[in-house]
PDB file of N, CA and C in Angstrom:
ATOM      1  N   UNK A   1     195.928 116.963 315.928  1.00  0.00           N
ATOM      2  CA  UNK A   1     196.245 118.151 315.160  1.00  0.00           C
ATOM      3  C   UNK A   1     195.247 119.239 315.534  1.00  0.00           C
ATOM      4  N   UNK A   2     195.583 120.204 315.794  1.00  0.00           N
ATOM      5  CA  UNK A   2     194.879 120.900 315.775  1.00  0.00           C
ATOM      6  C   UNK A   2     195.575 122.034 315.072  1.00  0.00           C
ATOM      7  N   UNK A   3     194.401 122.995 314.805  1.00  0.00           N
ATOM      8  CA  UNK A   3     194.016 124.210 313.272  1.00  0.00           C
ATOM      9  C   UNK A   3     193.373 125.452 314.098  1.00  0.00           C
ATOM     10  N   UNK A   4     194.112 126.796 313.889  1.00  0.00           N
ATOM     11  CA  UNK A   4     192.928 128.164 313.686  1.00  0.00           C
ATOM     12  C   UNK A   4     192.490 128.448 312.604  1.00  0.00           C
ATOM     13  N   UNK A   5     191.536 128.534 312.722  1.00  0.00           N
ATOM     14  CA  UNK A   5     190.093 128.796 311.614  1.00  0.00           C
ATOM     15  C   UNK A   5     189.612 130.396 311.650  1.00  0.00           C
ATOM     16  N   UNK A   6     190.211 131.403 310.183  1.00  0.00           N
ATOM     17  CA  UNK A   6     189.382 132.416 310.940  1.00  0.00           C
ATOM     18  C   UNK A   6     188.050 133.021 309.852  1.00  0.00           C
ATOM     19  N   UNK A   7     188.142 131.571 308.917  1.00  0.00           N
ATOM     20  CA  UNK A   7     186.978 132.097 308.264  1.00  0.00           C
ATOM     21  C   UNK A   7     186.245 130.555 307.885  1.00  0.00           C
ATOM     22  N   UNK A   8     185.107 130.505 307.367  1.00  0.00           N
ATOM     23  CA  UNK A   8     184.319 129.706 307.889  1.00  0.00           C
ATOM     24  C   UNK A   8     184.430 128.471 306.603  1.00  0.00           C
ATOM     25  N   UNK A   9     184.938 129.551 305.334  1.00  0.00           N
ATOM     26  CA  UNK A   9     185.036 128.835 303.796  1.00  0.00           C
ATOM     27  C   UNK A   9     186.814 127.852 304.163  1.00  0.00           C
ATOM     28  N   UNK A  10     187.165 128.166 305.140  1.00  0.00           N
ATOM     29  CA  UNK A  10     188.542 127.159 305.515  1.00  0.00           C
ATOM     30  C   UNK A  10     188.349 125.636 305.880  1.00  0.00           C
ATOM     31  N   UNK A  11     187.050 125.562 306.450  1.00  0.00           N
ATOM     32  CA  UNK A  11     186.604 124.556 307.276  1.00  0.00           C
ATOM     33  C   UNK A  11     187.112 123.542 306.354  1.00  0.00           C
ATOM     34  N   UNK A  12     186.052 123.501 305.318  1.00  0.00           N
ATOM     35  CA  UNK A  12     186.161 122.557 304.458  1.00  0.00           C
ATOM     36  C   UNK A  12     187.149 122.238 303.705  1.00  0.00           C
ATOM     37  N   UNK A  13     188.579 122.333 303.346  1.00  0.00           N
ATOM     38  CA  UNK A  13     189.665 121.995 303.350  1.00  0.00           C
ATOM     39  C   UNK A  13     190.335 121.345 303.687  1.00  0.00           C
ATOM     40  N   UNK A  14     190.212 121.736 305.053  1.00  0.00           N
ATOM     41  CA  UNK A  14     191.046 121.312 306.025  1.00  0.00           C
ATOM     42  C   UNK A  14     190.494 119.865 306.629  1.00  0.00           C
ATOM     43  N   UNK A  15     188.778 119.760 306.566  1.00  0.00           N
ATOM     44  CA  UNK A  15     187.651 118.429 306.671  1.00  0.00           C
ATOM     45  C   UNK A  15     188.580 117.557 305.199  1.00  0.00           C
ATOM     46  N   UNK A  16     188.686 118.200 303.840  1.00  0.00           N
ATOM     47  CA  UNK A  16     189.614 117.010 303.331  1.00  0.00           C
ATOM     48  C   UNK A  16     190.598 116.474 302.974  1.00  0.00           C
ATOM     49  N   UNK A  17     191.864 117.447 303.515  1.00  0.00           N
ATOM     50  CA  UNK A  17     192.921 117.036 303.864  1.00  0.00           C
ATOM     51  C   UNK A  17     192.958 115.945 304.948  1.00  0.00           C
ATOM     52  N   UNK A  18     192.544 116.406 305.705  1.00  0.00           N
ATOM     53  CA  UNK A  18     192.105 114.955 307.061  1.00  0.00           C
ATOM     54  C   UNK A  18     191.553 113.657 306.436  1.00  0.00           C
ATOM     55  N   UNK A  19     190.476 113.802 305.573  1.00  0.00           N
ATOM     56  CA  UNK A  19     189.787 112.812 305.034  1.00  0.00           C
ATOM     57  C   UNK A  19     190.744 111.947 304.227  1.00  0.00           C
ATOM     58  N   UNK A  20     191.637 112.610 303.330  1.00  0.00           N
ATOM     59  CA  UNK A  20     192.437 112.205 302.413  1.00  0.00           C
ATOM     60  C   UNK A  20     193.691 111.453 303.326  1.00  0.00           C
ATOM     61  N   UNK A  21     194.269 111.816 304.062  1.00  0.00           N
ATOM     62  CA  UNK A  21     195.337 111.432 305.091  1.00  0.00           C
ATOM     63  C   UNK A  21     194.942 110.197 305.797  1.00  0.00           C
ATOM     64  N   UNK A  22     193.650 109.899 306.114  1.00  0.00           N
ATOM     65  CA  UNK A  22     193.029 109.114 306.782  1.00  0.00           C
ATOM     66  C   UNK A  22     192.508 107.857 305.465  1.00  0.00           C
ATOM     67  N   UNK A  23     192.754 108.199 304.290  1.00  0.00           N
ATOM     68  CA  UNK A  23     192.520 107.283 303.407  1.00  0.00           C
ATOM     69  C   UNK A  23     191.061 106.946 303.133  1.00  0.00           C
ATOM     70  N   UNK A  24     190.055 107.922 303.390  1.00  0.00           N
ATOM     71  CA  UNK A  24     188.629 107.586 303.385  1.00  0.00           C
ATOM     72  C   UNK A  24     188.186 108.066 302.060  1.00  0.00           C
ATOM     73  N   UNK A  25     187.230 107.619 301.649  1.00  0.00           N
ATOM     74  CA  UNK A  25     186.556 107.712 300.450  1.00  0.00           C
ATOM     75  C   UNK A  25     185.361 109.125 300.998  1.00  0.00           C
ATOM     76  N   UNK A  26     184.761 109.640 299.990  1.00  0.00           N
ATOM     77  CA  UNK A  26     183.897 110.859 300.293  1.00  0.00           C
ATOM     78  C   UNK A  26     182.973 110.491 300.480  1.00  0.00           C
ATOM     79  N   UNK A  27     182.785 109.051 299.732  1.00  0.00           N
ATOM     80  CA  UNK A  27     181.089 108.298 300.081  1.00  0.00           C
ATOM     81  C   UNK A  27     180.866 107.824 301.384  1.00  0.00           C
ATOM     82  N   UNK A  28     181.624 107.180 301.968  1.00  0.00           N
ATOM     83  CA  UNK A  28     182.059 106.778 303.282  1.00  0.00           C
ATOM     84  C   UNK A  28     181.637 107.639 304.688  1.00  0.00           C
ATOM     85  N   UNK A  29     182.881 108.824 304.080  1.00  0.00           N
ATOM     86  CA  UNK A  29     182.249 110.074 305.280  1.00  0.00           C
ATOM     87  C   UNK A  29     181.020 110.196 305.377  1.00  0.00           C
ATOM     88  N   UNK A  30     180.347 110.549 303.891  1.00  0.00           N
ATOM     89  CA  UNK A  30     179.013 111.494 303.699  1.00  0.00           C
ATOM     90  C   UNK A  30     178.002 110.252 304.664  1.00  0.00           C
ATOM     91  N   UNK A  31     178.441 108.995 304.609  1.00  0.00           N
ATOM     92  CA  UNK A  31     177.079 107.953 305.028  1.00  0.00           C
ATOM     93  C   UNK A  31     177.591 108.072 305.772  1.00  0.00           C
ATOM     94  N   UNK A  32     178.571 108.182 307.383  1.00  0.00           N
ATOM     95  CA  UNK A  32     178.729 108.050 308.629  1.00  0.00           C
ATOM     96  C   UNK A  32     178.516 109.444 309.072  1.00  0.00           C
ATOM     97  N   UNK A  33     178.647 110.098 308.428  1.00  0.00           N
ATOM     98  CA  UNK A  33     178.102 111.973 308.681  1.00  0.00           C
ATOM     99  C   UNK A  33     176.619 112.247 308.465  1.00  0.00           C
ATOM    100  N   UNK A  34     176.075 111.370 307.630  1.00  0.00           N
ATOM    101  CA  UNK A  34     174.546 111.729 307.297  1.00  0.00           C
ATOM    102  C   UNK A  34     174.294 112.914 306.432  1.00  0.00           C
ATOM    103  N   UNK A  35     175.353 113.100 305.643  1.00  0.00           N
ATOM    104  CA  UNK A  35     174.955 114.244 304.513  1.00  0.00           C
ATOM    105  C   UNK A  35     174.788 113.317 303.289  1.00  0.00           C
ATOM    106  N   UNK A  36     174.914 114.006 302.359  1.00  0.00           N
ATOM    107  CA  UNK A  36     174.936 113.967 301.059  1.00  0.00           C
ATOM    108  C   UNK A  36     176.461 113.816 300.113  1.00  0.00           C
ATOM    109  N   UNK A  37     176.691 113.115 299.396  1.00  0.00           N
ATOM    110  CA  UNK A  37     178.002 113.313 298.727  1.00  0.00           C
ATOM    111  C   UNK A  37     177.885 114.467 298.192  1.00  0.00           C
ATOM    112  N   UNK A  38     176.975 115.434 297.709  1.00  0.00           N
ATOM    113  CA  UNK A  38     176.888 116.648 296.994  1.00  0.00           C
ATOM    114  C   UNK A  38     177.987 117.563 298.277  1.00  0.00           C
ATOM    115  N   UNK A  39     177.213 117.467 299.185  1.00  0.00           N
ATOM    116  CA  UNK A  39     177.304 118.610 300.596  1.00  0.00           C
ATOM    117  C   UNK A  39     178.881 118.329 300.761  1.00  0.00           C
ATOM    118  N   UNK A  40     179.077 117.296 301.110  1.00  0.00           N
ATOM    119  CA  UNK A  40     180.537 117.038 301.223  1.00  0.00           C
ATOM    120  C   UNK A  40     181.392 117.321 299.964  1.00  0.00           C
ATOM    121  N   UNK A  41     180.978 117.383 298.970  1.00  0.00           N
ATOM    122  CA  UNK A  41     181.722 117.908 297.669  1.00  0.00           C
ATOM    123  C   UNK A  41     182.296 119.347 298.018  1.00  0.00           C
ATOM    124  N   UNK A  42     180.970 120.140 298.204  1.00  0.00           N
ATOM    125  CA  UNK A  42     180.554 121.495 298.079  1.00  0.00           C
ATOM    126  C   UNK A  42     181.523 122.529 299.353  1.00  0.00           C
ATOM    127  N   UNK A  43     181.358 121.135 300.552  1.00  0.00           N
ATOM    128  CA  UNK A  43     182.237 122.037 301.402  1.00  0.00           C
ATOM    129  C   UNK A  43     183.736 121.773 301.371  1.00  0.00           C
ATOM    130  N   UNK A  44     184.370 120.490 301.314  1.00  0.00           N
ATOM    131  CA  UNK A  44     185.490 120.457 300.945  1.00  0.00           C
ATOM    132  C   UNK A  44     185.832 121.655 299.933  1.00  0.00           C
ATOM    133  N   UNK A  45     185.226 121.950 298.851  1.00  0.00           N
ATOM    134  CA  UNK A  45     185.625 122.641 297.963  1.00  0.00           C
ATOM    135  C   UNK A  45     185.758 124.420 298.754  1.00  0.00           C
ATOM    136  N   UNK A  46     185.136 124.410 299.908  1.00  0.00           N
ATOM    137  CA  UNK A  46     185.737 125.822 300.365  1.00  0.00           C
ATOM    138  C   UNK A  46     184.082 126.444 300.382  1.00  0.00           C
ATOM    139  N   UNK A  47     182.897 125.769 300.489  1.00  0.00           N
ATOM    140  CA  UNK A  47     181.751 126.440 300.564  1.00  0.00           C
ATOM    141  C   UNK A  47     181.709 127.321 301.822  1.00  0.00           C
ATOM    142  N   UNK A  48     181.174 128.451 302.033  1.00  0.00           N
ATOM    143  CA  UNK A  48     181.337 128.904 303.520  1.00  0.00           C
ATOM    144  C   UNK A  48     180.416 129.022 303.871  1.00  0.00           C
ATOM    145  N   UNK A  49     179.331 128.496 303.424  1.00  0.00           N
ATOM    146  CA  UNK A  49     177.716 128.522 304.230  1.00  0.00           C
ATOM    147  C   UNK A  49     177.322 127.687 304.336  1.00  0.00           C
ATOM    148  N   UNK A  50     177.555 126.154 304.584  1.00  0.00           N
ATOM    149  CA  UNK A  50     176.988 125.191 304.860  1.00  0.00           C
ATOM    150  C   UNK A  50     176.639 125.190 306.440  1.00  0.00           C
ATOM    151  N   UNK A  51     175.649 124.674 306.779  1.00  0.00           N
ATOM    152  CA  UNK A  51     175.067 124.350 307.879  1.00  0.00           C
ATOM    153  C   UNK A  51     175.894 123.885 309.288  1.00  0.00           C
ATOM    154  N   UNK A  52     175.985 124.684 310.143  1.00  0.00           N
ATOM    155  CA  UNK A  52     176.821 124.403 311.060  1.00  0.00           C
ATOM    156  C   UNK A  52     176.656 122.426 311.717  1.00  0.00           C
ATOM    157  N   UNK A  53     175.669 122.437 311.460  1.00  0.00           N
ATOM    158  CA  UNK A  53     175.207 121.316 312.254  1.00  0.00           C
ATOM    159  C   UNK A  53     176.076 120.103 311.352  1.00  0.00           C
ATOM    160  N   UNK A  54     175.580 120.015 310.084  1.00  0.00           N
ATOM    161  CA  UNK A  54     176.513 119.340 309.219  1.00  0.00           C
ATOM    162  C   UNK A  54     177.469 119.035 309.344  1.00  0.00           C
ATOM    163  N   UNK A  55     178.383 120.533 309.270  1.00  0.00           N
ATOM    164  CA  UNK A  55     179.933 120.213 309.488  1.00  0.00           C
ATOM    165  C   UNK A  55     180.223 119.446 310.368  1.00  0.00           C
ATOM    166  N   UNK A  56     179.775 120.197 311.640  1.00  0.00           N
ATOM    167  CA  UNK A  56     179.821 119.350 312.922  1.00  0.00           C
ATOM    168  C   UNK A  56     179.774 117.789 312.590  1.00  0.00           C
ATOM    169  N   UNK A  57     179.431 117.492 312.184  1.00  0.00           N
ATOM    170  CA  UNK A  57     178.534 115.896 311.656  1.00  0.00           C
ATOM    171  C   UNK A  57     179.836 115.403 310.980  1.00  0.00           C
ATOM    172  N   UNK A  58     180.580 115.925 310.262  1.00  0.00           N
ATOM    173  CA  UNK A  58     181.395 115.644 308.701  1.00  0.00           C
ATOM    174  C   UNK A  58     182.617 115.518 310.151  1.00  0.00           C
ATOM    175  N   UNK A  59     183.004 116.566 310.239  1.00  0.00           N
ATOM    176  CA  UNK A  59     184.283 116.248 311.631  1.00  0.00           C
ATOM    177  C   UNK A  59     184.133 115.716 312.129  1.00  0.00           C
ATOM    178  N   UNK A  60     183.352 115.038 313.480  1.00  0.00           N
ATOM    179  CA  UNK A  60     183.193 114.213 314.097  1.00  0.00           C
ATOM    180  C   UNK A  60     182.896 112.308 313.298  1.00  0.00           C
ATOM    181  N   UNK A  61     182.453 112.628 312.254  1.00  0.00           N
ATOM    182  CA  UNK A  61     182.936 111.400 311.150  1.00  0.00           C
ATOM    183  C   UNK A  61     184.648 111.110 311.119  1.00  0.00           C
ATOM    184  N   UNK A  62     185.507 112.357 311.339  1.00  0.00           N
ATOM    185  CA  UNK A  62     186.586 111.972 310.688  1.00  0.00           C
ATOM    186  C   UNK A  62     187.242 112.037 312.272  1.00  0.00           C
ATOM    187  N   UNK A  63     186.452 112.355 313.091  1.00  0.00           N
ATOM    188  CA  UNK A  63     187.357 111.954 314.499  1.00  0.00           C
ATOM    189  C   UNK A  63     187.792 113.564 315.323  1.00  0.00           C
ATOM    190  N   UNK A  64     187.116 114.299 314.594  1.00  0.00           N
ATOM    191  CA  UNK A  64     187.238 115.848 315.077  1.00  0.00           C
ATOM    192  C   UNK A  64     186.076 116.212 315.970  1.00  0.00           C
ATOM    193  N   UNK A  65     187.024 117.367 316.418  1.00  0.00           N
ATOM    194  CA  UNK A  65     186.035 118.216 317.192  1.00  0.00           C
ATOM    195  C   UNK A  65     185.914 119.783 317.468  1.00  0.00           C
ATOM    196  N   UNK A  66     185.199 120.433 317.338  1.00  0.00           N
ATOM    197  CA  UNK A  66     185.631 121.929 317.274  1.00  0.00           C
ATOM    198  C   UNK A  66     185.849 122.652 319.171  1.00  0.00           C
ATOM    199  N   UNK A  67     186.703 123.162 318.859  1.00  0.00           N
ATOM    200  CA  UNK A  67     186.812 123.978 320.326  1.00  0.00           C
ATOM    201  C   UNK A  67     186.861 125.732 319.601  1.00  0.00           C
ATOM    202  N   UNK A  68     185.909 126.708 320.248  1.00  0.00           N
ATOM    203  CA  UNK A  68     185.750 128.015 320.626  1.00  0.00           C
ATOM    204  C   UNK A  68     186.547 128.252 321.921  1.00  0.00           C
ATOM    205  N   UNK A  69     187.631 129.265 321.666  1.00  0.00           N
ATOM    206  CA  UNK A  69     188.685 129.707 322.193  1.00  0.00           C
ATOM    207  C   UNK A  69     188.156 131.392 322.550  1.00  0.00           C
ATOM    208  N   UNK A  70     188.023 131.903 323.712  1.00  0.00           N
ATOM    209  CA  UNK A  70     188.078 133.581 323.641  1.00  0.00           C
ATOM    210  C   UNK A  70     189.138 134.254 324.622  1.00  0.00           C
ATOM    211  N   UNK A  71     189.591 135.373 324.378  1.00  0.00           N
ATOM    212  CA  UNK A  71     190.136 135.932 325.409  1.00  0.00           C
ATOM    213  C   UNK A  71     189.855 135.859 326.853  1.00  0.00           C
ATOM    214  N   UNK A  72     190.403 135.560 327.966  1.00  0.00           N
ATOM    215  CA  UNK A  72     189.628 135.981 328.996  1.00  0.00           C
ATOM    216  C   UNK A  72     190.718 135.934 330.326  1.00  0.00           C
ATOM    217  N   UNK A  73     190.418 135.823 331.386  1.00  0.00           N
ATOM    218  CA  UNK A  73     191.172 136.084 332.459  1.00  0.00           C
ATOM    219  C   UNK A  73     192.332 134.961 332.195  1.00  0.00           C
ATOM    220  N   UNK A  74     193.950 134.685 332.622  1.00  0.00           N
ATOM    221  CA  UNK A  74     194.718 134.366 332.501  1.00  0.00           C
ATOM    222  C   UNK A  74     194.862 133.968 330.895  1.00  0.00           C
ATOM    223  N   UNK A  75     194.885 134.508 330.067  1.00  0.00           N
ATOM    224  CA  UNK A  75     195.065 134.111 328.402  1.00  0.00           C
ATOM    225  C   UNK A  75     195.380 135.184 328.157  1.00  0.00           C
ATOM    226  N   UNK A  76     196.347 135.682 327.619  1.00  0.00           N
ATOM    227  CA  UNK A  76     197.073 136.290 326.918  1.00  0.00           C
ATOM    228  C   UNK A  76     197.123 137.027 325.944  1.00  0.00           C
ATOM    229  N   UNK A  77     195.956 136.301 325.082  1.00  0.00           N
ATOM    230  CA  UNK A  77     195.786 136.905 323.628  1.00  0.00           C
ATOM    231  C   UNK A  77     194.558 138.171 323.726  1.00  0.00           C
ATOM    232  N   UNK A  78     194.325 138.650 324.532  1.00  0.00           N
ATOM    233  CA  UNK A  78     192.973 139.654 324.990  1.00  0.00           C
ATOM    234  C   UNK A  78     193.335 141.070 324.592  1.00  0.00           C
TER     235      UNK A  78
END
């Protein structure tokens, strides 16, 4: 699956819709992600300042990965 993201408070939503689909518990993620059950509360809930590094951490728990997309020679969207 993949998602455009154009604001940063989306992330976390969309981290637990996946989570939820995948049948995982929040405690689960947070200990294979290395956060906190708080943090994972906070961003699911739509926080938009959590720590990039984190997230990173929380997706790749659930089997994600982020790709940065820009305009550029043969792409279209420029």
């Amino acid at each position: 699956m993949q998602v455009i993201v154009a604001r940063a408070d989306e992330v976390g939503p969309i981290l637990k819709k996946v989570r939820r689909a995948a049948k995982l518990r929040q405690e689960d993620v947070a200990l294979t992600a290395g956060c906190s059950i708080k943090f994972l509360v906070d961003l699911e809930a739509g926080k938009g300042t959590a720590p990039l590094a984190k997230v990173f951490a929380v997706a790749q728990a659930l089997g994600g990965r982020f790709i940065l997309a820009f305009p550029g020679e043969g792409d279209d969207r420029a």
